[in-house]
PDB file of N, CA and C in Angstrom:
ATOM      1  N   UNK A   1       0.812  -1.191   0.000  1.00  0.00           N
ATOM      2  CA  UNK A   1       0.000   0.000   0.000  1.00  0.00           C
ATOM      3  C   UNK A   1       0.859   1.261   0.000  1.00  0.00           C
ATOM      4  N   UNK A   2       1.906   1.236   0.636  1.00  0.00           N
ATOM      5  CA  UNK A   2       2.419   2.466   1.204  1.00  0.00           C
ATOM      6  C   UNK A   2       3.113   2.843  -0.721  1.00  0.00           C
ATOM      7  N   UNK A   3       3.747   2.079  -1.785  1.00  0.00           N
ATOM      8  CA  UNK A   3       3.936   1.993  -2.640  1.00  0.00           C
ATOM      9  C   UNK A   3       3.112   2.606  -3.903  1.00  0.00           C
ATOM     10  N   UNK A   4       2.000   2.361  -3.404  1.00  0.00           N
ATOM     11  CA  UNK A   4       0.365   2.800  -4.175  1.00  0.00           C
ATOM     12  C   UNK A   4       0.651   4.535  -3.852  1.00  0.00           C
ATOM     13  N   UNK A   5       0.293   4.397  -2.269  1.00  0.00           N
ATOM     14  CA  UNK A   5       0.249   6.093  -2.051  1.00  0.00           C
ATOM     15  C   UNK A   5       1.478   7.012  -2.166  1.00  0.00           C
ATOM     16  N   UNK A   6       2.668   6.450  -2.222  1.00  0.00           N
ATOM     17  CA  UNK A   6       3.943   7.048  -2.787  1.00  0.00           C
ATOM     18  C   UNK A   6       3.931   7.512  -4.403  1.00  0.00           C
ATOM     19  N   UNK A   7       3.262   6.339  -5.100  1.00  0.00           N
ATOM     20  CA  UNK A   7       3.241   6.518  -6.279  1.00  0.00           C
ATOM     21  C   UNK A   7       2.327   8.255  -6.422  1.00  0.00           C
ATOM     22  N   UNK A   8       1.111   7.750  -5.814  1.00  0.00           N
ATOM     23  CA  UNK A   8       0.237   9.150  -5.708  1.00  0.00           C
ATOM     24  C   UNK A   8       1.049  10.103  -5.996  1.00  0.00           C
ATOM     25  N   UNK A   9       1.478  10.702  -4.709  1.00  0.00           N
ATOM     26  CA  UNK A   9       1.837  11.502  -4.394  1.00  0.00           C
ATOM     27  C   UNK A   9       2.995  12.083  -5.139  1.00  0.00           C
ATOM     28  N   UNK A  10       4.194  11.319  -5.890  1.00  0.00           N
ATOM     29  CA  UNK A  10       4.612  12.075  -6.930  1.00  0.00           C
ATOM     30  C   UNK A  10       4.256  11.989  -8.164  1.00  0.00           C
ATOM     31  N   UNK A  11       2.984  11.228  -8.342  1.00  0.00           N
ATOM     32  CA  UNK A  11       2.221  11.526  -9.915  1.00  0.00           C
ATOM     33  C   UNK A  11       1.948  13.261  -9.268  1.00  0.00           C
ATOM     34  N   UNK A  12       1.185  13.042  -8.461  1.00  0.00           N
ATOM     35  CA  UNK A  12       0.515  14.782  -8.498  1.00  0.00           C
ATOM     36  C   UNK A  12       1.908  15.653  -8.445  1.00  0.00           C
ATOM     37  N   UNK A  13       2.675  15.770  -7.993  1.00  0.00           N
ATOM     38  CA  UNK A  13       4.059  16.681  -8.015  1.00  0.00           C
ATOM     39  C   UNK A  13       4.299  16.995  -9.751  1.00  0.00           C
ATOM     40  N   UNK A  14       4.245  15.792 -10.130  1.00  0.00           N
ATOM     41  CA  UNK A  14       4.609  15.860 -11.376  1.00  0.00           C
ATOM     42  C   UNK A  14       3.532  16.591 -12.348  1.00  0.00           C
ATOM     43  N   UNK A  15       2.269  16.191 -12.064  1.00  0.00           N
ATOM     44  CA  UNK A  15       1.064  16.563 -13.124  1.00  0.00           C
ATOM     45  C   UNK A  15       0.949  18.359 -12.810  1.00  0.00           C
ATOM     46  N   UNK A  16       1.377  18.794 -11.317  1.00  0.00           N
ATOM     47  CA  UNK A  16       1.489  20.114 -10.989  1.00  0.00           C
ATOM     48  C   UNK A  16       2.338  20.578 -11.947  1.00  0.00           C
ATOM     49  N   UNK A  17       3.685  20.336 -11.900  1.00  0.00           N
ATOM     50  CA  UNK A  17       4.724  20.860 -12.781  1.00  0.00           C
ATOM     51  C   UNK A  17       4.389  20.639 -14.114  1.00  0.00           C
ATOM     52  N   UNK A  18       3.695  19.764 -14.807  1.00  0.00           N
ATOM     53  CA  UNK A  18       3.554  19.990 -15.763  1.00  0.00           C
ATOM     54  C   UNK A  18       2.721  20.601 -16.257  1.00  0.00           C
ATOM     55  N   UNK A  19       1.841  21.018 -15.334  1.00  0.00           N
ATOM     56  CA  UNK A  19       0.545  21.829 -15.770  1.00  0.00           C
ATOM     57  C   UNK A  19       1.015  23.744 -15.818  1.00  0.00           C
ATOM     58  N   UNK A  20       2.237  23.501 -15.031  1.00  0.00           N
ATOM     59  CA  UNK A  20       2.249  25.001 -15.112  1.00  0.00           C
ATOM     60  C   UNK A  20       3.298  25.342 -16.000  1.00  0.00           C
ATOM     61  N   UNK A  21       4.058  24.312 -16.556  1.00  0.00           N
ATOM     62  CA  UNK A  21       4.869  23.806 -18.025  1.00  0.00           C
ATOM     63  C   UNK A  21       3.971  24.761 -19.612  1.00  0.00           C
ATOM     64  N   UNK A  22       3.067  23.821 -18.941  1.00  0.00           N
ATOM     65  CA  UNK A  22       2.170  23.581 -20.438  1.00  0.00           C
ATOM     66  C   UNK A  22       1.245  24.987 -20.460  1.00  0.00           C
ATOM     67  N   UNK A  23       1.249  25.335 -19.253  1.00  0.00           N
ATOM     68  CA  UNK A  23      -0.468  26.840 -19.435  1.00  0.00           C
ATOM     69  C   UNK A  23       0.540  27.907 -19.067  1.00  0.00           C
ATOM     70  N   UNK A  24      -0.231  28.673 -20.338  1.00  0.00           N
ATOM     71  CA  UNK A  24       0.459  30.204 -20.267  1.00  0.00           C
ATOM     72  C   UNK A  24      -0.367  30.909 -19.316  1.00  0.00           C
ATOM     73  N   UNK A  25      -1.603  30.936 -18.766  1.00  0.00           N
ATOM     74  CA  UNK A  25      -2.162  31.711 -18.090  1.00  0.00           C
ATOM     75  C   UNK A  25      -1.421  31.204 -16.933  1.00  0.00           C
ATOM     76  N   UNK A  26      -1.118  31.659 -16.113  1.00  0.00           N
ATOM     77  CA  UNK A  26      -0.350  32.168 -14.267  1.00  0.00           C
ATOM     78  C   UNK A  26      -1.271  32.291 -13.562  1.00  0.00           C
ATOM     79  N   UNK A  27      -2.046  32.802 -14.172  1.00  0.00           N
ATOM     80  CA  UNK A  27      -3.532  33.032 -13.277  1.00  0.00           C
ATOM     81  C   UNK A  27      -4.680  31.877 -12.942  1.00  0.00           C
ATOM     82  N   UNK A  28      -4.324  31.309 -14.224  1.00  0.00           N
ATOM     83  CA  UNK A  28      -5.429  29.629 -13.432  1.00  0.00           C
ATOM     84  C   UNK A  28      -4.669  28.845 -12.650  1.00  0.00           C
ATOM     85  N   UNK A  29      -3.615  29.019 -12.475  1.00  0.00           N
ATOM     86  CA  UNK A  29      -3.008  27.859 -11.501  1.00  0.00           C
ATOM     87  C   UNK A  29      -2.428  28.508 -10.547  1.00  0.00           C
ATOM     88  N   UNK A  30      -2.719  27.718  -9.293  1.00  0.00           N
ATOM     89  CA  UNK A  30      -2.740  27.774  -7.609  1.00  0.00           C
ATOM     90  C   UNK A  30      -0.789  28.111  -7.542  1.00  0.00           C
ATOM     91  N   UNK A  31      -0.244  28.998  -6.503  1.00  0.00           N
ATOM     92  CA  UNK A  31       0.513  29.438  -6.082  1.00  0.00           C
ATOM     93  C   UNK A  31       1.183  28.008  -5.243  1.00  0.00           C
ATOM     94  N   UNK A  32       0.615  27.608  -4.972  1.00  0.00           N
ATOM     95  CA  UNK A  32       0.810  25.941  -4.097  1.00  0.00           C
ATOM     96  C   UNK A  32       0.297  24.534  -4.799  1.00  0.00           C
ATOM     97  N   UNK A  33       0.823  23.448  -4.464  1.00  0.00           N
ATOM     98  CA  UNK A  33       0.133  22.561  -4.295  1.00  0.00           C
ATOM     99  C   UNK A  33       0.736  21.063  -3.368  1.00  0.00           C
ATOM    100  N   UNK A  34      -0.586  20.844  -2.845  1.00  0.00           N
ATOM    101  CA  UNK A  34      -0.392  20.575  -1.518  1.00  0.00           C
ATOM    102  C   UNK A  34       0.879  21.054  -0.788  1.00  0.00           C
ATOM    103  N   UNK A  35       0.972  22.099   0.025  1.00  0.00           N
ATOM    104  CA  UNK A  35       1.514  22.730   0.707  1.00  0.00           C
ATOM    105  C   UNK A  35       3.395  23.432  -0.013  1.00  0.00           C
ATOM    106  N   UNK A  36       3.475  22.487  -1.125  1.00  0.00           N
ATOM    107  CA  UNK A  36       4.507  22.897  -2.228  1.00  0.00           C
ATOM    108  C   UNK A  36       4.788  24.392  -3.156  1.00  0.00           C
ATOM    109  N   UNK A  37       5.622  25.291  -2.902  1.00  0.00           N
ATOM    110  CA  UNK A  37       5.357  25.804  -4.057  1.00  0.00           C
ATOM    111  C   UNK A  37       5.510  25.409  -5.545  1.00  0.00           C
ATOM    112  N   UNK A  38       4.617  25.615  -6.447  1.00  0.00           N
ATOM    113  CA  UNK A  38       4.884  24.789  -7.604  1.00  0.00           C
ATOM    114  C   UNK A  38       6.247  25.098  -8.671  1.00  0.00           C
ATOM    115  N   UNK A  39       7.019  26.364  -8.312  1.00  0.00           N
ATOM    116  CA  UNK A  39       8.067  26.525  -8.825  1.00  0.00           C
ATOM    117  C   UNK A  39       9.121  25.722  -8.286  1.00  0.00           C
ATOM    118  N   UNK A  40       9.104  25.165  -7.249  1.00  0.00           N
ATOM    119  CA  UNK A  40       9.986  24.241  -6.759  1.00  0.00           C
ATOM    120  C   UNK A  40       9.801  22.598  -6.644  1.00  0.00           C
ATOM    121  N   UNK A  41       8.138  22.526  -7.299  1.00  0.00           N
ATOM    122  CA  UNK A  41       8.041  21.190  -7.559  1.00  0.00           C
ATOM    123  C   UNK A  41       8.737  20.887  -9.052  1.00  0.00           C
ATOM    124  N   UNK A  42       8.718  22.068  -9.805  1.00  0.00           N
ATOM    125  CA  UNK A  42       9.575  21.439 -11.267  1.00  0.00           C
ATOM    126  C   UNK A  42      10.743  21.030 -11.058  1.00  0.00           C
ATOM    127  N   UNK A  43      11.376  21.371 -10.315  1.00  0.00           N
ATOM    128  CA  UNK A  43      12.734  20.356  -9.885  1.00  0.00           C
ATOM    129  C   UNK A  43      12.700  18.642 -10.099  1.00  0.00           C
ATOM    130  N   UNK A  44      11.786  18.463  -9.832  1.00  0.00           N
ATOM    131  CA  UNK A  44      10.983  17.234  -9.952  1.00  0.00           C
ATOM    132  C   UNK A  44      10.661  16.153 -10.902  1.00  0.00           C
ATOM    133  N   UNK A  45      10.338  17.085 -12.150  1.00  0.00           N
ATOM    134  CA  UNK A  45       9.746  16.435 -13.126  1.00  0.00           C
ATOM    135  C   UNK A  45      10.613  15.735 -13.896  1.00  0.00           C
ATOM    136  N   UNK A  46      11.613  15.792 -14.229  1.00  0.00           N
ATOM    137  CA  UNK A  46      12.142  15.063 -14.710  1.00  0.00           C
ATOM    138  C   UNK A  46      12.643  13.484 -13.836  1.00  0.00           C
ATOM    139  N   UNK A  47      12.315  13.500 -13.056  1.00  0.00           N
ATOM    140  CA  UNK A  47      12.458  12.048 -12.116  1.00  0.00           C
ATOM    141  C   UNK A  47      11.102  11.124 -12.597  1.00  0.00           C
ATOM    142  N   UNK A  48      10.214  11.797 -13.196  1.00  0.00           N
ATOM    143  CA  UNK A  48       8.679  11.334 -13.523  1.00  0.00           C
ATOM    144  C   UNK A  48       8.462  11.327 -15.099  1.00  0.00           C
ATOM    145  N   UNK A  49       9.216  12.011 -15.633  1.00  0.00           N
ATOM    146  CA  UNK A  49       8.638  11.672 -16.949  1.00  0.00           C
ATOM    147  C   UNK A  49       9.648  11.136 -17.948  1.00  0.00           C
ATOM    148  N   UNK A  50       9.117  10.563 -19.306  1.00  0.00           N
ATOM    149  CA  UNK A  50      10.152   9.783 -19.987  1.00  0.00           C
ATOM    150  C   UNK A  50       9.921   8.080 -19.610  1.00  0.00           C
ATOM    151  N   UNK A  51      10.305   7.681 -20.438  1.00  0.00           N
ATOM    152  CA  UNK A  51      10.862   5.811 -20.754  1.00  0.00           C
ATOM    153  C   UNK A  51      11.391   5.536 -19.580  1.00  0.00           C
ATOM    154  N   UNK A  52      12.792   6.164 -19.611  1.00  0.00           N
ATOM    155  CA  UNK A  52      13.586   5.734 -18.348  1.00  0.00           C
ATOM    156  C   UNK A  52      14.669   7.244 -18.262  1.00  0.00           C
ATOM    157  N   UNK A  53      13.268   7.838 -16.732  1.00  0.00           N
ATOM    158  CA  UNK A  53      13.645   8.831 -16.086  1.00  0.00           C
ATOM    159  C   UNK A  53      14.868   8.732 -15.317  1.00  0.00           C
ATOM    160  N   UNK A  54      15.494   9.994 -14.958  1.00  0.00           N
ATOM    161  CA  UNK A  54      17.003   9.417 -14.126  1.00  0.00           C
ATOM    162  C   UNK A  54      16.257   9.664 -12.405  1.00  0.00           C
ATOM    163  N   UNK A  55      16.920   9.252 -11.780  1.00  0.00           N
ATOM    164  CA  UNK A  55      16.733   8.978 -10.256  1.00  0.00           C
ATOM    165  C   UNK A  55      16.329  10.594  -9.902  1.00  0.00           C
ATOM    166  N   UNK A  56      15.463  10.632  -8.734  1.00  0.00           N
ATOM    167  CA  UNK A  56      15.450  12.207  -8.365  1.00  0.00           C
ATOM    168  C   UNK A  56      17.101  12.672  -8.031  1.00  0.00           C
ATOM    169  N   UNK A  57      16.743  14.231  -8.261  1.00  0.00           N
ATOM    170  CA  UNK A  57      18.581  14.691  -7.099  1.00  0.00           C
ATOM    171  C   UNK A  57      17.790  14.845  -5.541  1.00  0.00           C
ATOM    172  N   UNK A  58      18.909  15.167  -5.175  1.00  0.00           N
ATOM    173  CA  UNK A  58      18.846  15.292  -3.519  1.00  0.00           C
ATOM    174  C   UNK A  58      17.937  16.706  -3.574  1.00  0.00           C
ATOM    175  N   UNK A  59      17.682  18.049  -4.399  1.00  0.00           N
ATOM    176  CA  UNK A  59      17.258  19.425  -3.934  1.00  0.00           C
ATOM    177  C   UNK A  59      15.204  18.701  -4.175  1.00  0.00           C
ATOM    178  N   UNK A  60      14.991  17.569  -5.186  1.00  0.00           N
ATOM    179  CA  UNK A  60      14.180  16.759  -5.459  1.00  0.00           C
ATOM    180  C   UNK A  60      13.266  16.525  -4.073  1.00  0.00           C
ATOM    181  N   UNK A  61      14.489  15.167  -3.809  1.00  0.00           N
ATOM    182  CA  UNK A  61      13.510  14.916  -2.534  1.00  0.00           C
ATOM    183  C   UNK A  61      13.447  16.076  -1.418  1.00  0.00           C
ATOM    184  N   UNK A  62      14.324  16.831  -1.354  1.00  0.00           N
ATOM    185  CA  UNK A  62      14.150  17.745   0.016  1.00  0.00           C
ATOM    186  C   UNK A  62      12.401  18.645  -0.138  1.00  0.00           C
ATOM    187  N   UNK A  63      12.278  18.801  -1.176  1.00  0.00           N
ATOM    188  CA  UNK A  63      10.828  19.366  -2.153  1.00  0.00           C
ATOM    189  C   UNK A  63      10.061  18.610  -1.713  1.00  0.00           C
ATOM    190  N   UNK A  64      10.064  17.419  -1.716  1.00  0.00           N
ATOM    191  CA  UNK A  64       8.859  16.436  -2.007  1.00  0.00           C
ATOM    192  C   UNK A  64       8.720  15.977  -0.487  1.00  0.00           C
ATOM    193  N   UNK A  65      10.037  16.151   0.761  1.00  0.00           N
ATOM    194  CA  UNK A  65       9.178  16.338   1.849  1.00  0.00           C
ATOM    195  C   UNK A  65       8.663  17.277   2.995  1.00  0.00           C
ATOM    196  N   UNK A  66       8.464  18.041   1.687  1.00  0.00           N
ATOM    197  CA  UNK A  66       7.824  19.485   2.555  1.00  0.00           C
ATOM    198  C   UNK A  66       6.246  18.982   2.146  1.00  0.00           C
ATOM    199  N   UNK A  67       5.871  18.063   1.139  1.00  0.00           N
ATOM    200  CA  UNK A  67       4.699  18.214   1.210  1.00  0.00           C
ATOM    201  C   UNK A  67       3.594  17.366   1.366  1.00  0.00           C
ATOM    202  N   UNK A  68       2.217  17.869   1.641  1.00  0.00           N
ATOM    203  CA  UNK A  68       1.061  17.174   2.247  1.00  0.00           C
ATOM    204  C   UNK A  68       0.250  15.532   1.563  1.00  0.00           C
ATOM    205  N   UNK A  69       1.400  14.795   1.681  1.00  0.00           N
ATOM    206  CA  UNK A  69       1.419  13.722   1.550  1.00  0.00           C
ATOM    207  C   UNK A  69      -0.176  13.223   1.144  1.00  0.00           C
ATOM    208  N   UNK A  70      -1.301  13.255   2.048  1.00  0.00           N
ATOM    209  CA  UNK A  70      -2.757  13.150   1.950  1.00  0.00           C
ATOM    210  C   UNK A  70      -2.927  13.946   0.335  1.00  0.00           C
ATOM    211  N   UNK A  71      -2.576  15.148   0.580  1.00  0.00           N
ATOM    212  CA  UNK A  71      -3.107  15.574  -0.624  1.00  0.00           C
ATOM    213  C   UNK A  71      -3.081  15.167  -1.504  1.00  0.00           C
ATOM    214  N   UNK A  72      -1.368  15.016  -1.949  1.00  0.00           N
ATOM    215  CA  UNK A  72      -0.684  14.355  -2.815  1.00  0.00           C
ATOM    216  C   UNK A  72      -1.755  13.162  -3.241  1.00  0.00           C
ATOM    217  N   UNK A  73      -2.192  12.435  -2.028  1.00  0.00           N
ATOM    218  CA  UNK A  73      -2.597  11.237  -2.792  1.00  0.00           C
ATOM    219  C   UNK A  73      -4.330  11.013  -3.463  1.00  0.00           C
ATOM    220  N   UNK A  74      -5.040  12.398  -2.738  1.00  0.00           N
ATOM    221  CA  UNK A  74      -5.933  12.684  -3.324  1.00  0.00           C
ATOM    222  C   UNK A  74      -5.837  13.196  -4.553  1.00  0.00           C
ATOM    223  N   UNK A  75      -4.683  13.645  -5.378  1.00  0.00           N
ATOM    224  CA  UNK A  75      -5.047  13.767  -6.671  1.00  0.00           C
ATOM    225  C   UNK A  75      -4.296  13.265  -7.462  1.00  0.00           C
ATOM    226  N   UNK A  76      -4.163  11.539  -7.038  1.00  0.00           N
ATOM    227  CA  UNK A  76      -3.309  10.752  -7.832  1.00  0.00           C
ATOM    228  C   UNK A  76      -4.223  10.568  -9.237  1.00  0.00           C
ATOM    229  N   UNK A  77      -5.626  10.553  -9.612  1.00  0.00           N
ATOM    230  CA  UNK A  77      -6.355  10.023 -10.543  1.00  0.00           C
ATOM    231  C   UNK A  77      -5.874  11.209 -11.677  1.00  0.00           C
ATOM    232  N   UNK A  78      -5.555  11.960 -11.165  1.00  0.00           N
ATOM    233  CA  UNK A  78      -5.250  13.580 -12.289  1.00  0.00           C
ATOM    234  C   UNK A  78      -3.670  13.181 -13.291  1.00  0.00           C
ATOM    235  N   UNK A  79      -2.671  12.569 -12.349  1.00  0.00           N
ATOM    236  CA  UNK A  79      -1.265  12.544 -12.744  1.00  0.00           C
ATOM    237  C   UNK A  79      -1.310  11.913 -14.250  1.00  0.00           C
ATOM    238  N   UNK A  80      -1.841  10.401 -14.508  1.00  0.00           N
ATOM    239  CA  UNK A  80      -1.554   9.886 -16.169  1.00  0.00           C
ATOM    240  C   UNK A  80      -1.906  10.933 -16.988  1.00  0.00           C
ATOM    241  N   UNK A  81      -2.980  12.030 -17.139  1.00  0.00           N
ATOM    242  CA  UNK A  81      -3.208  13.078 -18.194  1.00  0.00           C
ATOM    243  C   UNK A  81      -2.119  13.807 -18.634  1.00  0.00           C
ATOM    244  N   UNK A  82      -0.769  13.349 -17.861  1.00  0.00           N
ATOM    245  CA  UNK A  82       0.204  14.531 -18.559  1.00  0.00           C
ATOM    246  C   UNK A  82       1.863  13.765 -18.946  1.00  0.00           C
ATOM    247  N   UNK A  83       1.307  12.560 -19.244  1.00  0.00           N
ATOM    248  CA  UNK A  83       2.838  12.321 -19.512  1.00  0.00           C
ATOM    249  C   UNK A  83       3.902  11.528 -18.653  1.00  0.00           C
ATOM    250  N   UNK A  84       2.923  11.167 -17.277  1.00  0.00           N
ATOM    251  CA  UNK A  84       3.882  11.270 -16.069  1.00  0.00           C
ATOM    252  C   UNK A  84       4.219   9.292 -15.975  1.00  0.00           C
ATOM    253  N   UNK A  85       5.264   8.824 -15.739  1.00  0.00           N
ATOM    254  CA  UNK A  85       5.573   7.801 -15.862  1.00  0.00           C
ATOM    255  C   UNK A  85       4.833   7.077 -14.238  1.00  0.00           C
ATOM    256  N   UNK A  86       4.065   5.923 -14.289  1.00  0.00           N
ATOM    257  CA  UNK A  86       3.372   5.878 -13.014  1.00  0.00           C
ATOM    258  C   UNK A  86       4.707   4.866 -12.459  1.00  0.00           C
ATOM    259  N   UNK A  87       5.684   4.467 -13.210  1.00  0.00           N
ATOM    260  CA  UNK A  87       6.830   3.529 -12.559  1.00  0.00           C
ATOM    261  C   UNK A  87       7.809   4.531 -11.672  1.00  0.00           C
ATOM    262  N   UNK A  88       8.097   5.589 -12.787  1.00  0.00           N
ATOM    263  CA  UNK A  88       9.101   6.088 -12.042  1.00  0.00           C
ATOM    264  C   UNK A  88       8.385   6.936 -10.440  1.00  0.00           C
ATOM    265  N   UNK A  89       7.031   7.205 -10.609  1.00  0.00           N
ATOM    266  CA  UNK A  89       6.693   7.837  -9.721  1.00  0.00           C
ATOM    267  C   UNK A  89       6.410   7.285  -8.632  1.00  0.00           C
ATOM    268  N   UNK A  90       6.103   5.762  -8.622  1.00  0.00           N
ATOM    269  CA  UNK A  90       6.017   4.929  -7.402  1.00  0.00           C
ATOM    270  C   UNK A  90       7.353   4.671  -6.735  1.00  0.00           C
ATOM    271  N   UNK A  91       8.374   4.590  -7.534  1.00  0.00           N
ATOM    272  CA  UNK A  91      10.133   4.508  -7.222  1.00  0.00           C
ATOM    273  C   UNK A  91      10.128   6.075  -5.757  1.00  0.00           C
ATOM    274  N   UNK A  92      10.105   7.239  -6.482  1.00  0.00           N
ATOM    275  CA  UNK A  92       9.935   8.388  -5.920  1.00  0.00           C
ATOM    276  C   UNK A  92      10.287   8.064  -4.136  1.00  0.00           C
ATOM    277  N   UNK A  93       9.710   8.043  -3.478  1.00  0.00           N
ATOM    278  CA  UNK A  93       9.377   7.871  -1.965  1.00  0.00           C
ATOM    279  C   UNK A  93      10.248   6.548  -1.342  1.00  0.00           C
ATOM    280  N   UNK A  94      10.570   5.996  -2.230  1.00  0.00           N
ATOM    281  CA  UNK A  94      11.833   4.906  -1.972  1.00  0.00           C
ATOM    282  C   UNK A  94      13.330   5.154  -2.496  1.00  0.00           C
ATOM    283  N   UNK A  95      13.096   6.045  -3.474  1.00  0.00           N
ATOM    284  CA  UNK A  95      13.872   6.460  -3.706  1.00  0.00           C
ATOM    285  C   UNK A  95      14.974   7.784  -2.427  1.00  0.00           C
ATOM    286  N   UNK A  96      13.918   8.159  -2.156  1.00  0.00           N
ATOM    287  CA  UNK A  96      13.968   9.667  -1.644  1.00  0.00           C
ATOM    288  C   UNK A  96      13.885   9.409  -0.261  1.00  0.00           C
ATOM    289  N   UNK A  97      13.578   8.229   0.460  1.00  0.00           N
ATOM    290  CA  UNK A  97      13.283   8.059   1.692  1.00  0.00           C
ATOM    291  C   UNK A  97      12.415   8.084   2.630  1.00  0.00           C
ATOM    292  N   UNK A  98      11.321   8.644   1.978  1.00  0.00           N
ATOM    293  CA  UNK A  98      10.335   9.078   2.653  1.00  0.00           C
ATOM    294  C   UNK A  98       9.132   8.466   2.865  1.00  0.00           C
ATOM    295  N   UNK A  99       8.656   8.563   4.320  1.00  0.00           N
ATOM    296  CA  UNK A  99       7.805   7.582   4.659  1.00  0.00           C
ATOM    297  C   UNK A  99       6.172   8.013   3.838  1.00  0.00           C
ATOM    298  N   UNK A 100       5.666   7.442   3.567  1.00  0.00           N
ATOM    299  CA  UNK A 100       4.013   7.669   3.174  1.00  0.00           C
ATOM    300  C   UNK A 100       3.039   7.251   4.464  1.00  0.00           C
ATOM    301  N   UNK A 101       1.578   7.458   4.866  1.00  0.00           N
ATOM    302  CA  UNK A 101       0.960   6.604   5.585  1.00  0.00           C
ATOM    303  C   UNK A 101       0.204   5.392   4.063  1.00  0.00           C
ATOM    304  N   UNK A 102       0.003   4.687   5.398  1.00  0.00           N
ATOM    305  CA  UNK A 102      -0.961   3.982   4.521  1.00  0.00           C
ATOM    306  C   UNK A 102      -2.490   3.860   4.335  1.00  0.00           C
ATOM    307  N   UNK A 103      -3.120   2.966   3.395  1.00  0.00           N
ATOM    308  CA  UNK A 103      -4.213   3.579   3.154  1.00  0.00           C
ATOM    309  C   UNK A 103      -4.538   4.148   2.055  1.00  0.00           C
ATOM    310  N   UNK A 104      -3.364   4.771   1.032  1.00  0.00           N
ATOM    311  CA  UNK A 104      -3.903   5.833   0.157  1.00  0.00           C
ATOM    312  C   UNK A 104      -3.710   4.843  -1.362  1.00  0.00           C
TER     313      UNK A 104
END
């Protein structure tokens, strides 16, 4: 389980960064997400997208545990719409060290 909700949680990191990639308006998209700023979740994206993404860096995970894990995993159903590799993103949280709860 904890694997499932890891995965979550950096699909959404990733689908954030890519959403503010892809839209020129600044204005439809949130200043945060889950508790992240989203200029510092693009650090990120490249650990998530691609065939065979390279490992996060270390400025990566320090990003990914500032944030609201729950959230993260509430908007895991959003992440495949953009590209985001669901392998490399379950790696993420094992990669990076970081605990998930379970459940999600």
């Amino acid at each position: 389980m904890a694997k499932s909700y890891s995965t979550m949680i950096f699909l959404l990191f990733a689908l954030i960064m890519t959403v503010q990639i892809v839209t020129s308006n600044a204005a439809e998209i949130p200043e945060t997400i889950c508790k992240v700023p989203i200029n510092e979740l693009v650090i990120c994206l490249p650990a998530v997208m691609g065939k065979k993404p390279p490992k996060p860096t270390p400025d990566c995970c320090t990003v990914l545990r500032k944030a609201d894990t729950q959230c993260m995993c509430n908007q895991k159903s959003e992440l495949g719409k953009f590209g985001i590799s669901p392998a490399a993103a379950m790696n993420l949280p094992k990669q990076c060290e970081i605990d998930v709860p379970r459940g999600c």
